[in-house]
N, C-alpha and C. Protein backbone atom coordinates (compact mmCIF):
# COMPACT_ATOMS: atom_id res chain seq x y z
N UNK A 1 23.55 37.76 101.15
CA UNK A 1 22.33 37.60 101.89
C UNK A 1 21.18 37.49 100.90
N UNK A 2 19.87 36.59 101.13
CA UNK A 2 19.02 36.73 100.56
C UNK A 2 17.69 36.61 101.44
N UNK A 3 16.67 37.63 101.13
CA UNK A 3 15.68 38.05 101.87
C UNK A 3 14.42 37.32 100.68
N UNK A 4 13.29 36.73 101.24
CA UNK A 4 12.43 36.63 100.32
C UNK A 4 11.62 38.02 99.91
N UNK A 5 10.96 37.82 99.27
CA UNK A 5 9.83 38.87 98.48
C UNK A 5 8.64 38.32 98.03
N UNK A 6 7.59 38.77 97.56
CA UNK A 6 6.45 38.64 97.00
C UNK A 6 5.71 39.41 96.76
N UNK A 7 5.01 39.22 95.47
CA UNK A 7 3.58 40.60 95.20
C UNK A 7 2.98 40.00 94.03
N UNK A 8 1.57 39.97 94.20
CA UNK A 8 0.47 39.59 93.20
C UNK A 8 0.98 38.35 92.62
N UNK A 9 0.99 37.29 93.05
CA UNK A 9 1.18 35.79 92.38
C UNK A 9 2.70 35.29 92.02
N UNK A 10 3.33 36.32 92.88
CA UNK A 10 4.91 35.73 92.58
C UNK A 10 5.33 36.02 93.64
N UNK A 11 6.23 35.15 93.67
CA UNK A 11 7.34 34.80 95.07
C UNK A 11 8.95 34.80 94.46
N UNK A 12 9.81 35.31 95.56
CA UNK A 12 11.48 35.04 94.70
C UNK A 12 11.96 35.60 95.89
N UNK A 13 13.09 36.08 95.89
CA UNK A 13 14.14 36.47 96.77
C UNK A 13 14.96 37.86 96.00
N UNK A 14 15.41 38.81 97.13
CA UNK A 14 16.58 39.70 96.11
C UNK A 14 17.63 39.18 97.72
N UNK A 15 18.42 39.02 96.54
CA UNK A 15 20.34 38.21 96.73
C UNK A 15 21.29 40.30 97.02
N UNK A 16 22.18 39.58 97.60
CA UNK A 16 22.16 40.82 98.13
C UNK A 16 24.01 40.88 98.32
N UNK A 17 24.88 40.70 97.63
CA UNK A 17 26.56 40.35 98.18
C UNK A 17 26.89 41.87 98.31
N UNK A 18 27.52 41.84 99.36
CA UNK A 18 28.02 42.95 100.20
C UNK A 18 29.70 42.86 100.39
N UNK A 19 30.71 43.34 100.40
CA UNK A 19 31.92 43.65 100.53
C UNK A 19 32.38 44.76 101.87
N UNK A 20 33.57 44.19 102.76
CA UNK A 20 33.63 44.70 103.80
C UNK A 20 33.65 46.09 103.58
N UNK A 21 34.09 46.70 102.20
CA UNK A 21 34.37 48.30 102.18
C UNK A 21 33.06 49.14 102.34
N UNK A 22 32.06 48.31 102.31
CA UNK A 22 30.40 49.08 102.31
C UNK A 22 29.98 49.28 101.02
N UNK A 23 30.47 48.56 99.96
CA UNK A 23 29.89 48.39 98.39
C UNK A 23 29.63 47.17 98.32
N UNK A 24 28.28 47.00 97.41
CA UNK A 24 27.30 45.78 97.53
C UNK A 24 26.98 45.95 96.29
N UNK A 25 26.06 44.97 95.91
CA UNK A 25 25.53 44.71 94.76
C UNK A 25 24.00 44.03 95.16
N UNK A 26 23.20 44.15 94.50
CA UNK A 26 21.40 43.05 94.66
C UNK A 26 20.62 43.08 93.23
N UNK A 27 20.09 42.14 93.29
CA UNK A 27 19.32 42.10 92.53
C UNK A 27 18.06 41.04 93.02
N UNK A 28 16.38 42.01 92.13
CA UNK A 28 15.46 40.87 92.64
C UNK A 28 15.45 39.78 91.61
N UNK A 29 14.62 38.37 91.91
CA UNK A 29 14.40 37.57 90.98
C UNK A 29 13.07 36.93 91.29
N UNK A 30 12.42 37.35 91.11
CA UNK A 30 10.70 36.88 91.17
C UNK A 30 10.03 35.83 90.27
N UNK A 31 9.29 34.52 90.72
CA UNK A 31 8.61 33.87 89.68
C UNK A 31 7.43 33.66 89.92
N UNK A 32 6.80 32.95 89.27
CA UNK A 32 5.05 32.91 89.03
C UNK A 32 5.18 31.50 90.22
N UNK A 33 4.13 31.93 90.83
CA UNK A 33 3.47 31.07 91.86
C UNK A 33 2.97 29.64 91.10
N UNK A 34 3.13 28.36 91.43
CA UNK A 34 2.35 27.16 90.66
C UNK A 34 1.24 27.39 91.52
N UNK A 35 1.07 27.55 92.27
CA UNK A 35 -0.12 27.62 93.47
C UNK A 35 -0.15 28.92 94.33
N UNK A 36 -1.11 29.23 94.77
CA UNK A 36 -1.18 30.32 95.19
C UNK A 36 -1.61 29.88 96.66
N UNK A 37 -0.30 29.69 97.44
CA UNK A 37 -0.63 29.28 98.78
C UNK A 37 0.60 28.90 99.19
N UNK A 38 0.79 28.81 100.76
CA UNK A 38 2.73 28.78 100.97
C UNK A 38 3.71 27.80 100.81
N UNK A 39 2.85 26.87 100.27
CA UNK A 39 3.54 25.92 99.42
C UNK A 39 4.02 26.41 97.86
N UNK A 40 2.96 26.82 97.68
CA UNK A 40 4.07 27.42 96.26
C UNK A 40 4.72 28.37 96.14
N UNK A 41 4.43 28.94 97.16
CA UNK A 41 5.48 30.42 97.47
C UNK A 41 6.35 29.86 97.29
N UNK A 42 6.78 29.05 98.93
CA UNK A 42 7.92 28.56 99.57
C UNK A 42 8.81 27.40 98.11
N UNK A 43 7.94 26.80 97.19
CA UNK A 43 8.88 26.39 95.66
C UNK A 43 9.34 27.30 95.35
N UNK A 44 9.14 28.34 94.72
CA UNK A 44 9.42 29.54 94.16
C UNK A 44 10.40 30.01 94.97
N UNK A 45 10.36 30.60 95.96
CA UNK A 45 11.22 31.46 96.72
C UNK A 45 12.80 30.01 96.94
N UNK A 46 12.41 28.87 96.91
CA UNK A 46 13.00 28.13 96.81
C UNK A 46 14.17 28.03 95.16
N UNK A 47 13.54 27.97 94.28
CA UNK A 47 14.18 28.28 92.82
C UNK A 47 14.76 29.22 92.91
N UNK A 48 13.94 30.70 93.10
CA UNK A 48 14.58 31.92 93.23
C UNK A 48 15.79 32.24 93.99
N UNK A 49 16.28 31.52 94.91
CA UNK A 49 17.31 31.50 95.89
C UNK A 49 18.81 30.65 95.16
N UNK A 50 18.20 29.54 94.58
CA UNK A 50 19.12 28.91 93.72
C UNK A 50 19.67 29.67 92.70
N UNK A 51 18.42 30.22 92.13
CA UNK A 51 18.98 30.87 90.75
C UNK A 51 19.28 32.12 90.86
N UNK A 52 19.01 32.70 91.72
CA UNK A 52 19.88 34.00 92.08
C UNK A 52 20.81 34.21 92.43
N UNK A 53 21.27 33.05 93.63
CA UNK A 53 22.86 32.94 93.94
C UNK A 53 23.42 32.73 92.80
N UNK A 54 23.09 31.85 91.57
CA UNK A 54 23.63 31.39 90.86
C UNK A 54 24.23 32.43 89.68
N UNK A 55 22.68 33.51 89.51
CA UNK A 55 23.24 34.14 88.60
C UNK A 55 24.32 35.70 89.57
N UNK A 56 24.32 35.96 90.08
CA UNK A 56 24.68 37.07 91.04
C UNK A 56 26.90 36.53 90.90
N UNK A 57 26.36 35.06 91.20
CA UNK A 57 28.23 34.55 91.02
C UNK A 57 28.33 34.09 90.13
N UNK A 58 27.47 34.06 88.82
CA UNK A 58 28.20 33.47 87.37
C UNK A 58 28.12 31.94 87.85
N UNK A 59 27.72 31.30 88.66
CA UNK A 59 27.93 29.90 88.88
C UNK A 59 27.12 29.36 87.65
N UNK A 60 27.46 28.52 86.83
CA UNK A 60 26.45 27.69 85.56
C UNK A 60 25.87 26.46 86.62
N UNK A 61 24.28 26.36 85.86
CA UNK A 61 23.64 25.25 86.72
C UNK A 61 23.51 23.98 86.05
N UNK A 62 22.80 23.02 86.81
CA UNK A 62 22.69 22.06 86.17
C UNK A 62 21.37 21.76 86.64
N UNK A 63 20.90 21.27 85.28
CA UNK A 63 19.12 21.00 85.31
C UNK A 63 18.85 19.99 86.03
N UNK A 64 18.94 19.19 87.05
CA UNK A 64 18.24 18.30 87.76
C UNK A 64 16.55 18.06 87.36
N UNK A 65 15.88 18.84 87.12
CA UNK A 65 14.26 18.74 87.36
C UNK A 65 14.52 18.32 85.32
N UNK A 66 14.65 19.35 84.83
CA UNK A 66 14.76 19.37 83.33
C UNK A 66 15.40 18.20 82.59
N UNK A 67 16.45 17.59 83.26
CA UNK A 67 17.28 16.31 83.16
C UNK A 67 15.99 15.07 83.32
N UNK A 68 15.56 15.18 84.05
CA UNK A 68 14.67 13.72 84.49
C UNK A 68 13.21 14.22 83.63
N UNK A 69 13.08 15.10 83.77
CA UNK A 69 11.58 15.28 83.05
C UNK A 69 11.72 14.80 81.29
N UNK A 70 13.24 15.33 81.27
CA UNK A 70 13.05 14.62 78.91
C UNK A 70 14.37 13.90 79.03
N UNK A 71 14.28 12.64 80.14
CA UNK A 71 15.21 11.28 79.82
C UNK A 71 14.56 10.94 78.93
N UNK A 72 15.23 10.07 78.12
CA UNK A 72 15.23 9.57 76.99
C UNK A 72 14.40 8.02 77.23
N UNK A 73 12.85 8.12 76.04
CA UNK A 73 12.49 6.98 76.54
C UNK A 73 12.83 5.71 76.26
N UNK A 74 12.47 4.54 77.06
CA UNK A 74 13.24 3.21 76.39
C UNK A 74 13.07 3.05 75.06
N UNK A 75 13.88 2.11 74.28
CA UNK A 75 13.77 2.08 72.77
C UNK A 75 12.34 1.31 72.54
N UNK A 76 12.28 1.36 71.78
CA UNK A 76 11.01 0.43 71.17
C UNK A 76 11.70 -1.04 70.88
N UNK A 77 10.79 -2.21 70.93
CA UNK A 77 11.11 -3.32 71.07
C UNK A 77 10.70 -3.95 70.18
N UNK A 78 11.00 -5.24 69.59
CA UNK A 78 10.61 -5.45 68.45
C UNK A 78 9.21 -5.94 68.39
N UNK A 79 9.06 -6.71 69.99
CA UNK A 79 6.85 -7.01 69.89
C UNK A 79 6.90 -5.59 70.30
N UNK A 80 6.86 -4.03 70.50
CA UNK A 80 6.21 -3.23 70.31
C UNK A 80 5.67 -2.38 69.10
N UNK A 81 7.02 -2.87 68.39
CA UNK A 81 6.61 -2.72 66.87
C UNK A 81 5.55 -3.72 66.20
N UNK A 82 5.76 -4.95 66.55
CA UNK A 82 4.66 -6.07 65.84
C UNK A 82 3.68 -5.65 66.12
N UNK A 83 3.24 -5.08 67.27
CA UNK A 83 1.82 -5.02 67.51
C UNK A 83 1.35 -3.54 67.30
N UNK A 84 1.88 -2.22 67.25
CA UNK A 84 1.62 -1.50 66.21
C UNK A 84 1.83 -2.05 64.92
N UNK A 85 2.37 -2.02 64.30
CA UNK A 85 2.46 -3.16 63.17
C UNK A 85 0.70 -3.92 62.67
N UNK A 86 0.62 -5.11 63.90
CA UNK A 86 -1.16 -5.59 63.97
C UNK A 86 -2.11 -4.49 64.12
N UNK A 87 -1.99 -3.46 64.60
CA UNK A 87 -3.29 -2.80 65.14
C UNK A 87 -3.44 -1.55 63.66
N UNK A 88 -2.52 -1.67 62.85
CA UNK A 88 -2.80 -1.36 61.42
C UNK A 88 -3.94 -1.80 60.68
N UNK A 89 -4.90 -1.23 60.73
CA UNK A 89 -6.17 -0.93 59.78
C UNK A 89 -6.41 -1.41 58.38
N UNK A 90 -5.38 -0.21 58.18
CA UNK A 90 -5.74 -0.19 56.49
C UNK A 90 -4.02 -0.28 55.92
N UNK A 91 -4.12 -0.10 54.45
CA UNK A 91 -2.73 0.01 53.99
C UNK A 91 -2.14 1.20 54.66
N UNK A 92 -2.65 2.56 54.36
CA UNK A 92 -1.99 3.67 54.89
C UNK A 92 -1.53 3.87 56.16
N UNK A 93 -2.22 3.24 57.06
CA UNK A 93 -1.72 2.83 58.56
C UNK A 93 -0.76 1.90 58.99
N UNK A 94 -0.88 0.93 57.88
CA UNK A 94 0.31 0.16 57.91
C UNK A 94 1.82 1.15 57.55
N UNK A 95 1.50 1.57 56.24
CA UNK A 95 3.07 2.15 55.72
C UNK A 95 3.32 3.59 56.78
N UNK A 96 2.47 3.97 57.40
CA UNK A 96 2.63 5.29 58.66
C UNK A 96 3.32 4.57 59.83
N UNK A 97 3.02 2.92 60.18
CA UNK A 97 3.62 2.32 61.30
C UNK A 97 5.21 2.36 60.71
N UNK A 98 5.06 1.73 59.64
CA UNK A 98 6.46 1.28 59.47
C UNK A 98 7.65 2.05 58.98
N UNK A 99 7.09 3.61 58.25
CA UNK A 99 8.29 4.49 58.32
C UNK A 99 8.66 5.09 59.68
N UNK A 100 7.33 4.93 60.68
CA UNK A 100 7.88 5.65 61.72
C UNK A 100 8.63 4.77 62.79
N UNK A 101 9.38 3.55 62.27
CA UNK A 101 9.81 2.71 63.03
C UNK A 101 11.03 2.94 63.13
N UNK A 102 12.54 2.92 63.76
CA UNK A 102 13.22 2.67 63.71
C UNK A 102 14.02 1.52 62.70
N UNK A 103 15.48 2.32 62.15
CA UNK A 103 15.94 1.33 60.93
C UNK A 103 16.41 0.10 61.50
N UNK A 104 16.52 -0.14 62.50
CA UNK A 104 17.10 -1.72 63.58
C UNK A 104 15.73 -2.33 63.52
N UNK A 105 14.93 -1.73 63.76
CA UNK A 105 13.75 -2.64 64.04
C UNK A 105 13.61 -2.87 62.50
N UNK A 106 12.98 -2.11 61.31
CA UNK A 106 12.90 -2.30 59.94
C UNK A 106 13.70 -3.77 59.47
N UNK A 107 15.25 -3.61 59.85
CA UNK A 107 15.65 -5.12 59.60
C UNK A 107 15.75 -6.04 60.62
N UNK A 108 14.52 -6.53 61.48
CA UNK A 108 14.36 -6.98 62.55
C UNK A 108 13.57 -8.29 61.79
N UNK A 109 13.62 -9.83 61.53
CA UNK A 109 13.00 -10.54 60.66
C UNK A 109 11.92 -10.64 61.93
N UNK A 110 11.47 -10.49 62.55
CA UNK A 110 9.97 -10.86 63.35
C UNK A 110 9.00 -9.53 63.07
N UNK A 111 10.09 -8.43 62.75
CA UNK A 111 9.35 -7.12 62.67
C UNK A 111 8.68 -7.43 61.11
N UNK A 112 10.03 -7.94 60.08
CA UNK A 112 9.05 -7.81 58.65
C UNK A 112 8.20 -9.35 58.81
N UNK A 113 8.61 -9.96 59.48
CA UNK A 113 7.26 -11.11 59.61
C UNK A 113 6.02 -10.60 59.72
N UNK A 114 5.83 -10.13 60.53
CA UNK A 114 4.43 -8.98 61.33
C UNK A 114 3.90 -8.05 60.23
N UNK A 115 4.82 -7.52 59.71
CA UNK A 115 4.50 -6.75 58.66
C UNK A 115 3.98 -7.67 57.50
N UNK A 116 4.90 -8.25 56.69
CA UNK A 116 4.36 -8.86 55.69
C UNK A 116 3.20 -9.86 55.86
N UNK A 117 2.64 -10.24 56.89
CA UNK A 117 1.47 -10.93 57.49
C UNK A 117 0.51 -9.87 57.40
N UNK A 118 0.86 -8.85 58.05
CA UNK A 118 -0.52 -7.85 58.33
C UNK A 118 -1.01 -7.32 56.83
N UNK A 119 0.36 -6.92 56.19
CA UNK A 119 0.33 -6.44 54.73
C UNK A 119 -1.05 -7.18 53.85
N UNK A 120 -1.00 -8.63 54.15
CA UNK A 120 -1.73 -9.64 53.25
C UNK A 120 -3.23 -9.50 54.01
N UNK A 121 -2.96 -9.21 54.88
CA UNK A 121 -4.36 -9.29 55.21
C UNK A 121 -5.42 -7.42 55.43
N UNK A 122 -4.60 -6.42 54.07
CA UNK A 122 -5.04 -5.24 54.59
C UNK A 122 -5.30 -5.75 52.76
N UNK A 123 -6.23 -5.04 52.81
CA UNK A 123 -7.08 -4.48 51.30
C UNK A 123 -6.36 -3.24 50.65
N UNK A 124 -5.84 -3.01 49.50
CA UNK A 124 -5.46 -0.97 49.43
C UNK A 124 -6.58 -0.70 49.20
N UNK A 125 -6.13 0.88 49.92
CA UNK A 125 -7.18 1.43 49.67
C UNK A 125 -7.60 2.25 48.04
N UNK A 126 -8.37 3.09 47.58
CA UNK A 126 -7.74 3.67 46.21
C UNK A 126 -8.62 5.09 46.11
């Protein structure tokens, strides 16, 4: 069984497994409110219900929210490199674009086109 709870800016649930002999086990699990209103309760008490069943039976979870929030972003393309690449200033901005490039793109001949173009047209600095 799980009952909600709350006090001073947190919301959660205590989980509660019970056995026909009249021995039980509970524990609470309380989290911080994103909002302080029953919408963020009702998130919270929402998590708290997941993750309490979860931890109460040893069940391992899986990050759904945490999964999609640090997917992996698309690669860089080779006109996204050219044009960081162009929007290089000076020399030092140039050689900061191009170590931080990927080594596929580095031997990409439109990427060192871009480069060795921009190169000629940057002054060093000294």
């Amino acid at each position: 069984m799980q009952f909600p709870i709350s006090g001073e800016g947190l919301a959660g649930v205590e989980t509660i497994i019970m056995h026909e002999s009249g021995e039980f086990i509970s524990g609470e699990f309380l989290l911080k409110c994103s909002k302080n209103d029953p919408q963020g309760m009702g998130s919270a008490i929402t998590y708290a219900r997941r993750y309490g069943l979860q931890s109460a039976c040893g069940i391992p979870s899986e990050d759904d929210d945490g999964n999609a929030a640090s997917a992996k972003k698309p690669a860089m393309t080779a006109m996204t490199a050219s044009n960081k690449i162009n929007d290089a200033k000076t020399v030092d901005a140039l050689v900061k674009v191009w170590n931080s490039l990927p080594i596929d793109l580095k031997q990409n001949e439109s990427v060192i086109e871009a480069k060795n173009e921009q190169k000629s047209t940057l002054t060093p600095t000294k």
